[in-house]
Structures are given as structure tokens and as C-alpha cells.
C-alpha atoms as a PDB file:
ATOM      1  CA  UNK A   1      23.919  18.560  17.146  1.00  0.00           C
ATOM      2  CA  UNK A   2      24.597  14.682  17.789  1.00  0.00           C
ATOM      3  CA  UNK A   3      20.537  14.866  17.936  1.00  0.00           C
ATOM      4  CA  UNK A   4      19.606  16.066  14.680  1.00  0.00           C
ATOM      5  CA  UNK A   5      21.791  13.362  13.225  1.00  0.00           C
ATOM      6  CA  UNK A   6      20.601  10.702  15.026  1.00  0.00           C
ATOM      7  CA  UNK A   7      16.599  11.681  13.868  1.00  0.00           C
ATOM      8  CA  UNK A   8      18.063  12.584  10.141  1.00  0.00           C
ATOM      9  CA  UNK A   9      19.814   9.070   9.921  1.00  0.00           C
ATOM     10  CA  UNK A  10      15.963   7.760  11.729  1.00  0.00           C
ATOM     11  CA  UNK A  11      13.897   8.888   9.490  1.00  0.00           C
ATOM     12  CA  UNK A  12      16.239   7.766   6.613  1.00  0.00           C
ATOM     13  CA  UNK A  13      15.754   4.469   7.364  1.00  0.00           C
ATOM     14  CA  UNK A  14      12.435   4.620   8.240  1.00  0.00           C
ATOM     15  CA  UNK A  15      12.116   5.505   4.557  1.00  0.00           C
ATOM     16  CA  UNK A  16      14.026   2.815   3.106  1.00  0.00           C
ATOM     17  CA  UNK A  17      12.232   0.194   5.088  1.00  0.00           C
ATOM     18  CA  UNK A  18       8.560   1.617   4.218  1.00  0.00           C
ATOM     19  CA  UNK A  19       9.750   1.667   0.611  1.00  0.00           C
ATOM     20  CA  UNK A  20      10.558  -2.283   0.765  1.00  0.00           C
ATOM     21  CA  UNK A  21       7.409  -2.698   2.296  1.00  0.00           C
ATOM     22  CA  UNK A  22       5.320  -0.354   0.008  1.00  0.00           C
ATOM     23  CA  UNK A  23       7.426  -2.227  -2.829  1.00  0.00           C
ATOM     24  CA  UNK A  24       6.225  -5.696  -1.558  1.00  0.00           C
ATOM     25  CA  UNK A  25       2.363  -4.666  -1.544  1.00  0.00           C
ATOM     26  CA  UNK A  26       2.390  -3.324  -4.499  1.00  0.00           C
ATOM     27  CA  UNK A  27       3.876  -6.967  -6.060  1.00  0.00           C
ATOM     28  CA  UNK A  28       1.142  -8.875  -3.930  1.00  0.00           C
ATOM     29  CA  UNK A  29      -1.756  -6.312  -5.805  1.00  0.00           C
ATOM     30  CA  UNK A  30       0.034  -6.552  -9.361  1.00  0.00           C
ATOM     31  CA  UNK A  31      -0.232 -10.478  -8.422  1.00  0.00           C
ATOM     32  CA  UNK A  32      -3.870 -10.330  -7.206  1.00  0.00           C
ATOM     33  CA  UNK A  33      -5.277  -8.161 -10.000  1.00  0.00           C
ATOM     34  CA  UNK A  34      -3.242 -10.762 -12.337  1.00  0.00           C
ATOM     35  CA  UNK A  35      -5.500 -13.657 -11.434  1.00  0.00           C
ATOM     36  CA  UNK A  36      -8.748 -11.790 -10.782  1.00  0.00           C
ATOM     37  CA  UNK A  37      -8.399 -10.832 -14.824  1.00  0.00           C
ATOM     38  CA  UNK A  38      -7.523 -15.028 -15.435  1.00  0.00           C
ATOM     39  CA  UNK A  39     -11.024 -15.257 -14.279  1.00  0.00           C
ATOM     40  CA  UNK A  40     -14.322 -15.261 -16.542  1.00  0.00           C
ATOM     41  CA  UNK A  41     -16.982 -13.304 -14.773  1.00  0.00           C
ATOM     42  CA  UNK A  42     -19.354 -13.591 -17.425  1.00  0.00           C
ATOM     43  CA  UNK A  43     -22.491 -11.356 -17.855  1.00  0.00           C
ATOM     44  CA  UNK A  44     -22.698 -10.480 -14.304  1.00  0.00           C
ATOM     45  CA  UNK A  45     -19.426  -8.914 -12.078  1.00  0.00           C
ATOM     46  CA  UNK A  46     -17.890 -10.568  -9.273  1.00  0.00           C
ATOM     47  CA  UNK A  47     -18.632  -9.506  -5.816  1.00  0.00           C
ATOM     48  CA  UNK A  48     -15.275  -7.929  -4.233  1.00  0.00           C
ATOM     49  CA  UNK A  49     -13.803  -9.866  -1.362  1.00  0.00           C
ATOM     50  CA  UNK A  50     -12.969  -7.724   1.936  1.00  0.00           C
ATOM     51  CA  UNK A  51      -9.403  -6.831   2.275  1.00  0.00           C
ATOM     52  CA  UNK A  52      -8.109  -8.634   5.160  1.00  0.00           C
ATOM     53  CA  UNK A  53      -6.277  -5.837   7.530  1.00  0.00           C
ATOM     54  CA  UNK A  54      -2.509  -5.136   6.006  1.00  0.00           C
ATOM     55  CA  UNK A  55      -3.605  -6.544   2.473  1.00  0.00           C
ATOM     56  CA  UNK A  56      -3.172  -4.203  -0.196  1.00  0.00           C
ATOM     57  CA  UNK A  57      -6.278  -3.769  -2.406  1.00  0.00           C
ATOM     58  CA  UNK A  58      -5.851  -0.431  -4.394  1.00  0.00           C
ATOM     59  CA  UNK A  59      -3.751   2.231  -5.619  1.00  0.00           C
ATOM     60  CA  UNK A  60      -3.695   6.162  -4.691  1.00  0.00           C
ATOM     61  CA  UNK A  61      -2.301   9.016  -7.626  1.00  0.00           C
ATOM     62  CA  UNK A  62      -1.674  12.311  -6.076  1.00  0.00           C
ATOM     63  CA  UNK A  63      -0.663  14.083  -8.670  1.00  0.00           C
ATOM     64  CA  UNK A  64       0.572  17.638  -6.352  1.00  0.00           C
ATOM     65  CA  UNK A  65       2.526  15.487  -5.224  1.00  0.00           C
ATOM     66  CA  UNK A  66       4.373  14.580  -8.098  1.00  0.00           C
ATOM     67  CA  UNK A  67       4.180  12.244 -10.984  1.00  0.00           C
ATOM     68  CA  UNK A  68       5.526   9.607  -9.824  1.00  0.00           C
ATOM     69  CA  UNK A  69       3.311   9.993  -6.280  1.00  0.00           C
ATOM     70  CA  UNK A  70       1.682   6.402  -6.856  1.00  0.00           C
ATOM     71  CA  UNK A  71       1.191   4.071  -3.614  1.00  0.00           C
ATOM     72  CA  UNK A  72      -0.354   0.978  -2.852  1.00  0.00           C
ATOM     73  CA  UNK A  73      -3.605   1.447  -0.275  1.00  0.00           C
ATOM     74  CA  UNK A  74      -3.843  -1.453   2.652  1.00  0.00           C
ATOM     75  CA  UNK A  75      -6.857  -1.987   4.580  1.00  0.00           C
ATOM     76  CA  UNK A  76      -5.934  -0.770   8.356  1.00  0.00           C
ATOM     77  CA  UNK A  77      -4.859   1.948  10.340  1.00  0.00           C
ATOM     78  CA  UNK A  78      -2.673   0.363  12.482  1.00  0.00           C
ATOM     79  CA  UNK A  79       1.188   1.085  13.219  1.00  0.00           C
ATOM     80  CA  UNK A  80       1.977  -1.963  10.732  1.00  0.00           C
ATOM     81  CA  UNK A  81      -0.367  -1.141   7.870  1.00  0.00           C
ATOM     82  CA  UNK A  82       0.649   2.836   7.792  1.00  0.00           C
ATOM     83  CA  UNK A  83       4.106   1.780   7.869  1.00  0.00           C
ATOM     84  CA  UNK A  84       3.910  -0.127   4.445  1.00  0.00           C
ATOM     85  CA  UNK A  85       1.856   2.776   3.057  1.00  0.00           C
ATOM     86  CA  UNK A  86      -1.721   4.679   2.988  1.00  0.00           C
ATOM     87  CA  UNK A  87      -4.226   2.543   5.054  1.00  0.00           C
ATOM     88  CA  UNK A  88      -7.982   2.878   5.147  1.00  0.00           C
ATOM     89  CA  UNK A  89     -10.224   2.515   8.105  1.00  0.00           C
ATOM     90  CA  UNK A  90     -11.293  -1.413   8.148  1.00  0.00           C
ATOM     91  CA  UNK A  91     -14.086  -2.367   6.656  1.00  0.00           C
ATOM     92  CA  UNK A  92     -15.562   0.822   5.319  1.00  0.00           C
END
């Protein structure tokens, strides 16, 4: 029994610490889509910058699994990037 606590309380706090980090990319996207819009583009659009691996660049809805089921995407696959949120495979 000791066990099952021990991965219960784990996997607790392995939430809490993926939501500060899924919390903190999704400030540094609300901050880089803030600027990108303080720029005129004119007639013609802006090429899109790579993400650099761990940066956030876009946001995932999945509605089945709930309303609020909203999370910043990072470029990367690595243990890092997945544990702030969904990653994509670099530079596709």
C-alpha cells in the first residue's frame, strides 16, 4: 500500500509542476503574439521564424477532452519540452 501512495503523491506533483511550466509558455506565446501584432506587415505576410526547441509557438483545443482542454504546443520531443506540454517533432 505504502507504494500506491508514493506514485499517487508522484504523479501529483508531476502535475503541479507541468502546470507551472505549461502556465509559463503560454505567457511567453501571449507575449510573442503581442509584439508580432505591434508589427506592420504591410501588403505582403511575414515569413514565420522556426521555433527554437522548448519555445512555445501555438496552441492545441481538444474539445473531447473538455472545454477548457487548451495547451500551449513547444517545438521538441524531448523529456524537457513534453514536460511543459504537447511538443512537436523539430523542425517539421
Amino acid at each position: 500500500m505504502p507504494r500506491a501512495r508514493y506514485e499517487a503523491a508522484g504523479g501529483g506533483w508531476t502535475n503541479i509542476a507541468s502546470g507551472r511550466l505549461q502556465a509559463q509558455a503560454d505567457q511567453e506565446l501571449e507575449q510573442q503574439w503581442a509584439g508580432a501584432l505591434g508589427e506592420d506587415p504591410g501588403d505582403e505576410p511575414l515569413p514565420l521564424a522556426a521555433p527554437e526547441e522548448g519555445q512555445p509557438f501555438a496552441r492545441i483545443h481538444i474539445p473531447a477532452l473538455g472545454e477548457d482542454a487548451v495547451h500551449t504546443v513547444v517545438e521538441g520531443t524531448r523529456d524537457e519540452d513534453l514536460r511543459t506540454g504537447p511538443g512537436r517533432y523539430a523542425g517539421c
